[in-house]
N, C-alpha and C. Protein backbone atom coordinates (compact mmCIF):
# COMPACT_ATOMS: atom_id res chain seq x y z
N UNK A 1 -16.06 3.46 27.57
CA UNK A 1 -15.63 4.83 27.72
C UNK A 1 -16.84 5.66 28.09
N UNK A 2 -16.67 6.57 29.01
CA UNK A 2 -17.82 7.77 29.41
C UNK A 2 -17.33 9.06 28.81
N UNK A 3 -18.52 9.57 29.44
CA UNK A 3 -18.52 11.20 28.56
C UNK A 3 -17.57 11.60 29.29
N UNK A 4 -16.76 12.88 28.31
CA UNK A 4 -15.73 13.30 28.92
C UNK A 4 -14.37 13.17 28.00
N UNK A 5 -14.78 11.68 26.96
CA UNK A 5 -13.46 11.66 26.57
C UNK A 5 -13.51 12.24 25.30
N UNK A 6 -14.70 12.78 24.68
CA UNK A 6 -14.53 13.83 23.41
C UNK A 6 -13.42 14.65 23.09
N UNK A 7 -13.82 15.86 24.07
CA UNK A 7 -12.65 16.94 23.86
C UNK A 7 -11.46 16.69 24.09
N UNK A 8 -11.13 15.64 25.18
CA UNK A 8 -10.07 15.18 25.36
C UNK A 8 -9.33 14.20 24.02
N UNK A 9 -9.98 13.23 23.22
CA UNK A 9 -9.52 13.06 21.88
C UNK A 9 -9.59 13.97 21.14
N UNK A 10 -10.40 14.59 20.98
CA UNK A 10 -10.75 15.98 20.07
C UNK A 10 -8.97 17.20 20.09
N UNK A 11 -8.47 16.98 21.44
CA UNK A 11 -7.29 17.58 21.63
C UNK A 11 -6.71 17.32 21.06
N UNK A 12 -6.32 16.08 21.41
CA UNK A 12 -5.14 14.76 20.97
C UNK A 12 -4.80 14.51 19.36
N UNK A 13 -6.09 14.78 18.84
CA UNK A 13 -6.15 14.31 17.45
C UNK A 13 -6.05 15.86 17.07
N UNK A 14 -5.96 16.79 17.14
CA UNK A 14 -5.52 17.68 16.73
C UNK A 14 -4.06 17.96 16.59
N UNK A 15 -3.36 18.00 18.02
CA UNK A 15 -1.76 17.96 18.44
C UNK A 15 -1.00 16.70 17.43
N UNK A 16 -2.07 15.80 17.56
CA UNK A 16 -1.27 14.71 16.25
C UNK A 16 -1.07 15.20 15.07
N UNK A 17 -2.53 15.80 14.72
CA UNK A 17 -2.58 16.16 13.46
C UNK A 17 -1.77 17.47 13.18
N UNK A 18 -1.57 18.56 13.91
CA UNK A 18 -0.43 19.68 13.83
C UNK A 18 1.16 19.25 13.88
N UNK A 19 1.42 18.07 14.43
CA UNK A 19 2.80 17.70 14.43
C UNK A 19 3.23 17.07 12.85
N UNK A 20 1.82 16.15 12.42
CA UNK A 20 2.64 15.27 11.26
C UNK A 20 2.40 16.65 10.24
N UNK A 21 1.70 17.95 10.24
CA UNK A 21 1.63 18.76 9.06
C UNK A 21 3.23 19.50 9.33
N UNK A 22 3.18 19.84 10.54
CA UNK A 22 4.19 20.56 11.02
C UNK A 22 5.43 19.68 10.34
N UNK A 23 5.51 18.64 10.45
CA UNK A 23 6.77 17.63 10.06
C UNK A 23 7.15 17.40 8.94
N UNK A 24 6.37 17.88 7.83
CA UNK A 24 6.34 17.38 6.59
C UNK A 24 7.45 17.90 5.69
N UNK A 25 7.57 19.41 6.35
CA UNK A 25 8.63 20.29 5.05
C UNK A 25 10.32 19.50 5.91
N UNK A 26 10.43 19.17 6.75
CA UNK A 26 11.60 19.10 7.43
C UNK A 26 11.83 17.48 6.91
N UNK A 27 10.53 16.67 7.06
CA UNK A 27 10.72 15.05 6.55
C UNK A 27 11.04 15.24 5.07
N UNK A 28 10.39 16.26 4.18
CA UNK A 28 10.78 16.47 2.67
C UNK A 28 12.24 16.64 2.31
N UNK A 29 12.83 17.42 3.26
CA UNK A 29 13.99 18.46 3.31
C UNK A 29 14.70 18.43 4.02
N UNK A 30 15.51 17.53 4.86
CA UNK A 30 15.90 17.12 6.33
C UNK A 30 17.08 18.35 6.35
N UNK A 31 17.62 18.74 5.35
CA UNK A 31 18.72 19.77 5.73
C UNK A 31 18.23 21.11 5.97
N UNK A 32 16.71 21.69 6.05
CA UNK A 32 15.89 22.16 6.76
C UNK A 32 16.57 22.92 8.17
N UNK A 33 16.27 21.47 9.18
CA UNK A 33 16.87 21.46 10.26
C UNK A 33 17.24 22.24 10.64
N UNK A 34 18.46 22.63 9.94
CA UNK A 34 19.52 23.46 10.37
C UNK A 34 19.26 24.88 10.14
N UNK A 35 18.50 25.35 9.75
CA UNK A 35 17.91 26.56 9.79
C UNK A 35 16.99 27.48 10.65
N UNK A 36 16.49 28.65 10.52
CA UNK A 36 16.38 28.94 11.76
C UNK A 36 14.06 28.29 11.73
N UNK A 37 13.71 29.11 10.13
CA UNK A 37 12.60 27.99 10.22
C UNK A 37 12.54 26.41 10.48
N UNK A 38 13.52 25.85 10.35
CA UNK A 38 13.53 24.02 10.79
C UNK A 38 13.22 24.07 12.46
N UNK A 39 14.64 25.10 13.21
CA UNK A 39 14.55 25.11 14.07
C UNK A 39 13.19 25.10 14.88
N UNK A 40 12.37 26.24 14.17
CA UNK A 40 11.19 26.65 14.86
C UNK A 40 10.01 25.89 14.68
N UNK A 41 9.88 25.23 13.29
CA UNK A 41 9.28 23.71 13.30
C UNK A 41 9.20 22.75 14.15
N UNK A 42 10.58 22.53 14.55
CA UNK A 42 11.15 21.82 15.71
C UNK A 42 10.49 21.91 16.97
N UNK A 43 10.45 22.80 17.10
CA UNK A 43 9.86 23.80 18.39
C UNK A 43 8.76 23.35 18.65
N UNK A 44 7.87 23.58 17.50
CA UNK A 44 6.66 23.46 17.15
C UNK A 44 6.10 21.77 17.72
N UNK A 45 6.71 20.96 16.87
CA UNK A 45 6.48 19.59 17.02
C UNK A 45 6.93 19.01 18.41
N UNK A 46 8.12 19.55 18.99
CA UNK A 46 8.27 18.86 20.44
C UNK A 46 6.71 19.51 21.45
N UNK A 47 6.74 21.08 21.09
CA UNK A 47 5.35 21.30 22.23
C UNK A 47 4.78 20.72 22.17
N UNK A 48 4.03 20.07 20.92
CA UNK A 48 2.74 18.77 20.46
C UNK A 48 3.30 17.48 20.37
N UNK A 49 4.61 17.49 21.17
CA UNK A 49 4.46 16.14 21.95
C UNK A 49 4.43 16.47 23.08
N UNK A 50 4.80 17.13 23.83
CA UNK A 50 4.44 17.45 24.67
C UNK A 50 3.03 17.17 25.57
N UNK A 51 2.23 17.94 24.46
CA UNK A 51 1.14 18.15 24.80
C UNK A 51 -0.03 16.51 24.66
N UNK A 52 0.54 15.94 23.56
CA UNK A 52 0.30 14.56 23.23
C UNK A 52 0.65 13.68 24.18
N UNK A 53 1.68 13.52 24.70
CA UNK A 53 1.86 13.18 26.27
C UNK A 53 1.12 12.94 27.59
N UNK A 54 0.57 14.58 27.66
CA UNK A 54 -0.04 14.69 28.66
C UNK A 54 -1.09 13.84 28.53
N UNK A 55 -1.75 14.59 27.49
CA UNK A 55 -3.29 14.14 26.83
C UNK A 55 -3.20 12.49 27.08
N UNK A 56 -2.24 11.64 26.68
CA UNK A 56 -2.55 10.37 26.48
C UNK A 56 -2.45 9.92 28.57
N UNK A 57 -1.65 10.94 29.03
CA UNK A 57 -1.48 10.19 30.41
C UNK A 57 -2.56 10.41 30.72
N UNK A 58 -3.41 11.58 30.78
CA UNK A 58 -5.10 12.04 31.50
C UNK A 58 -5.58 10.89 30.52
N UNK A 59 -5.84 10.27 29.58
CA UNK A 59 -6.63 9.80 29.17
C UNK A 59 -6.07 8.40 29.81
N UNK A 60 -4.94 7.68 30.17
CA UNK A 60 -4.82 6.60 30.78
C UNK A 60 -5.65 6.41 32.07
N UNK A 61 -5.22 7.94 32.65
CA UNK A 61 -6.09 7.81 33.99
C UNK A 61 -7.53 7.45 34.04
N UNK A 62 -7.82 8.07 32.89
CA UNK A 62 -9.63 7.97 33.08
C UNK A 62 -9.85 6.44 32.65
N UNK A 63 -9.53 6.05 31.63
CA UNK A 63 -9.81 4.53 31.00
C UNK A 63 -8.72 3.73 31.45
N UNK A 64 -8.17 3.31 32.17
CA UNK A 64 -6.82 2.29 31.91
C UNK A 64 -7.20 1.39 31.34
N UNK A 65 -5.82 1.65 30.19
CA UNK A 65 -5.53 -0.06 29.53
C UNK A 65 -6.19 -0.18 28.30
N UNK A 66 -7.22 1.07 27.77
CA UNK A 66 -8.18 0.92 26.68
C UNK A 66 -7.57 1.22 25.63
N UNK A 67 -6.44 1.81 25.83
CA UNK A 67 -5.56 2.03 24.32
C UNK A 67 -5.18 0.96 23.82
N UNK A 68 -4.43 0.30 24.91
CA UNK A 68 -3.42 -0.93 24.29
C UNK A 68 -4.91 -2.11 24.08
N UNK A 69 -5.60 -2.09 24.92
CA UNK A 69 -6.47 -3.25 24.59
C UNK A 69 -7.16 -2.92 23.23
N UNK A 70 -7.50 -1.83 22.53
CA UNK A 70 -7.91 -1.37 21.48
C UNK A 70 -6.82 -1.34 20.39
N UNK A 71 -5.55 -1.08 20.36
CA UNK A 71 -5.02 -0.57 19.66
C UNK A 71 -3.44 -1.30 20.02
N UNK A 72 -3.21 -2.61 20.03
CA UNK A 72 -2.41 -2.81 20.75
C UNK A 72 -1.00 -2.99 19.93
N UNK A 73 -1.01 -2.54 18.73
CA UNK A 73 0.15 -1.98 17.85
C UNK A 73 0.93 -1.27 18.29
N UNK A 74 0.14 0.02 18.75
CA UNK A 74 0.69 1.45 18.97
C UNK A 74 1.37 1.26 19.86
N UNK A 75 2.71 1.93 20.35
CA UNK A 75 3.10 2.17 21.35
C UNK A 75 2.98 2.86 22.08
N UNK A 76 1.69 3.16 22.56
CA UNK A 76 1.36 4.47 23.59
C UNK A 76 2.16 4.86 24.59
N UNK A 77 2.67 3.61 25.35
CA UNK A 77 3.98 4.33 26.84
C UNK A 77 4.77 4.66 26.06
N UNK A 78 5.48 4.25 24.91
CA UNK A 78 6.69 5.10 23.93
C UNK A 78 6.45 6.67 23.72
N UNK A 79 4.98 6.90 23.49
CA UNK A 79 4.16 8.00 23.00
C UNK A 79 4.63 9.00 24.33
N UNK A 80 4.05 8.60 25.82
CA UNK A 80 3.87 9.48 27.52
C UNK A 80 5.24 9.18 27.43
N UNK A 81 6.23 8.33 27.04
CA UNK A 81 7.78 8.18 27.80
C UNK A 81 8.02 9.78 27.07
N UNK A 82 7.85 9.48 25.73
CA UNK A 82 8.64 10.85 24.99
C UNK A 82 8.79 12.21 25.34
N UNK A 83 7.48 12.49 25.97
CA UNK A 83 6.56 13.59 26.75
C UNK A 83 7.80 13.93 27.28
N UNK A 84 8.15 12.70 28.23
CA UNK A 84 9.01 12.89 29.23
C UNK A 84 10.42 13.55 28.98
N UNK A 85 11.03 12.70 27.95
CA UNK A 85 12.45 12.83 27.59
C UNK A 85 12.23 14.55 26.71
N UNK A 86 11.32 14.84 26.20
CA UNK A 86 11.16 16.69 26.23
C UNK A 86 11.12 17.28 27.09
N UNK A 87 10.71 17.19 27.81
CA UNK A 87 10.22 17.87 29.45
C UNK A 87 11.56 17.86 29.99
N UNK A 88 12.36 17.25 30.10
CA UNK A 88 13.58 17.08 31.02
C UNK A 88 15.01 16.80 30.07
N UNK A 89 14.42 16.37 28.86
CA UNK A 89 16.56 16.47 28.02
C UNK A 89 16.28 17.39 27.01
N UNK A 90 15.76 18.42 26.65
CA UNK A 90 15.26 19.07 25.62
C UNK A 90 16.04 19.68 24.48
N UNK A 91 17.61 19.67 25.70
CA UNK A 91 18.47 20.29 25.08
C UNK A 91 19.44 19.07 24.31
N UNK A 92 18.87 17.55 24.78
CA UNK A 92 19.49 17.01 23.83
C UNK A 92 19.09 15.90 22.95
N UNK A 93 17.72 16.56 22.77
CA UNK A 93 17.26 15.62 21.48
C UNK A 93 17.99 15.74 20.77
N UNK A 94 17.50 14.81 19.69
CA UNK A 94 18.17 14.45 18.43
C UNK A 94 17.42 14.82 17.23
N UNK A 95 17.48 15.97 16.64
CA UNK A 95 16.53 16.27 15.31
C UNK A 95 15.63 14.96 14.59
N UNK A 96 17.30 14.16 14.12
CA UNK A 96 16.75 13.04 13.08
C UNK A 96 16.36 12.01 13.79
N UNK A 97 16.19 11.60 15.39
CA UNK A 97 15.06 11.08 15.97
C UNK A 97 13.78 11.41 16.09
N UNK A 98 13.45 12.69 16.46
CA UNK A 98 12.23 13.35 16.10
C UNK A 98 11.34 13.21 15.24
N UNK A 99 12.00 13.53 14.52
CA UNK A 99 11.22 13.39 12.76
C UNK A 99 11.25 11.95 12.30
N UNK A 100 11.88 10.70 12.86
CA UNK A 100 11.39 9.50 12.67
C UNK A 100 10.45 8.80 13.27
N UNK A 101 10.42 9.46 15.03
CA UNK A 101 9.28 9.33 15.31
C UNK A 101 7.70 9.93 14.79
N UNK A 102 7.85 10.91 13.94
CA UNK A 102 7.35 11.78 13.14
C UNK A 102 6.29 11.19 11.70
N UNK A 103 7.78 10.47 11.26
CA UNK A 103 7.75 10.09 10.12
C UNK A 103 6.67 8.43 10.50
N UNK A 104 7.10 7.84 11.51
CA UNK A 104 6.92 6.19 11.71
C UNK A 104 6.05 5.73 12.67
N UNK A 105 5.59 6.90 13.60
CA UNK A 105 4.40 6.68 14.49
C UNK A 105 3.31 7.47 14.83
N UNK A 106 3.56 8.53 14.10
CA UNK A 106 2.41 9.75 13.94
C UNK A 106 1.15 9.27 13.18
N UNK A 107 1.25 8.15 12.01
CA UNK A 107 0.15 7.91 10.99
C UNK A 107 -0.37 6.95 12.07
N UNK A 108 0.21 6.20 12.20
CA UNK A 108 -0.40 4.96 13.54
C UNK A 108 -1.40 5.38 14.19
N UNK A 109 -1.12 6.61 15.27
CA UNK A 109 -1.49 7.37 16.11
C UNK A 109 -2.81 7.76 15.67
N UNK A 110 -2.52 8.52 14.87
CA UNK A 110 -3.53 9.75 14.46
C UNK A 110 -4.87 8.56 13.74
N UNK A 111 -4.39 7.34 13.27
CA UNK A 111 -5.35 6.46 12.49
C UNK A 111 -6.33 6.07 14.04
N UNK A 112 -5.76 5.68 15.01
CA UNK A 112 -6.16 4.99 16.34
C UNK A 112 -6.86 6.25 16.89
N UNK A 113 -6.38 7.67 17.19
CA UNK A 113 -7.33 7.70 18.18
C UNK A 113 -8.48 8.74 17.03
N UNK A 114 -8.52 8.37 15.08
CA UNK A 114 -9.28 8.80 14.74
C UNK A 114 -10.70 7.51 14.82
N UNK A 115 -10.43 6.08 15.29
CA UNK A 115 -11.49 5.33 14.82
C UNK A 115 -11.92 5.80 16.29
N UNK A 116 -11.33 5.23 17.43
CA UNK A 116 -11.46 5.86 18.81
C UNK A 116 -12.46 6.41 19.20
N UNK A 117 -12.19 7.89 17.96
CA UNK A 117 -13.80 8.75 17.67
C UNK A 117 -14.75 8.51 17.03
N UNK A 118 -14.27 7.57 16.69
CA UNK A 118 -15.55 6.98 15.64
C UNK A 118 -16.47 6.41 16.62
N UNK A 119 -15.83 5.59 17.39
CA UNK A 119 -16.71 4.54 17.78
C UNK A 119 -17.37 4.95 19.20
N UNK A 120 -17.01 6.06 19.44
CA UNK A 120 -17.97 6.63 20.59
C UNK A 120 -19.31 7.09 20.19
């Protein structure tokens, strides 16, 4: 890896880290949801996938292949697909998919691209 990819994890691991805090009262409380704070939680956590998305596609570009060869648990294209399916079905996610992706691949994540930083 070359310089460059700091701030760019430095992003990433932030947007991770704002989604699983963001996720927590709604994973505690799932009938949340339906309210107008769940809603806006909601909100909250799709932009930072969103944004987690991007981040991981610019970072494919620069390194290919260094995620999965590093980290080859994670499902990173699951991670850029998701990006996608916000960007374009937004109106028909599924709450209690969200928050399982939330719940079941956010710690993964956030563990990977924290050694990531380590090891630069």
């Amino acid at each position: 890896m070359t310089d460059g990819s700091s701030p760019l994890l430095d992003d990433l691991l932030a947007a991770l880290e704002r989604d699983s805090s963001k996720s927590q009262p709604l994973l505690q409380d799932p009938s949340q949801v339906d309210s107008e704070l769940g809603r806006d939680l909601l909100d909250v956590i799709c932009m930072q996938f969103l944004a987690i998305g991007e981040a991981l596609k610019r970072f494919e570009r620069q390194w290919p292949g260094l995620l999965q060869a590093e980290f080859p648990s994670v499902d990173w294209k699951g991670a850029m697909g998701f990006r996608d399916v916000i960007a374009h079905q937004y109106f028909d996610l599924d709450s209690e998919q969200v928050l399982l992706i939330c719940e079941q691949s956010l710690p993964q994540r956030i563990a990977a691209v924290r050694a990531l930083r380590q090891s630069q």
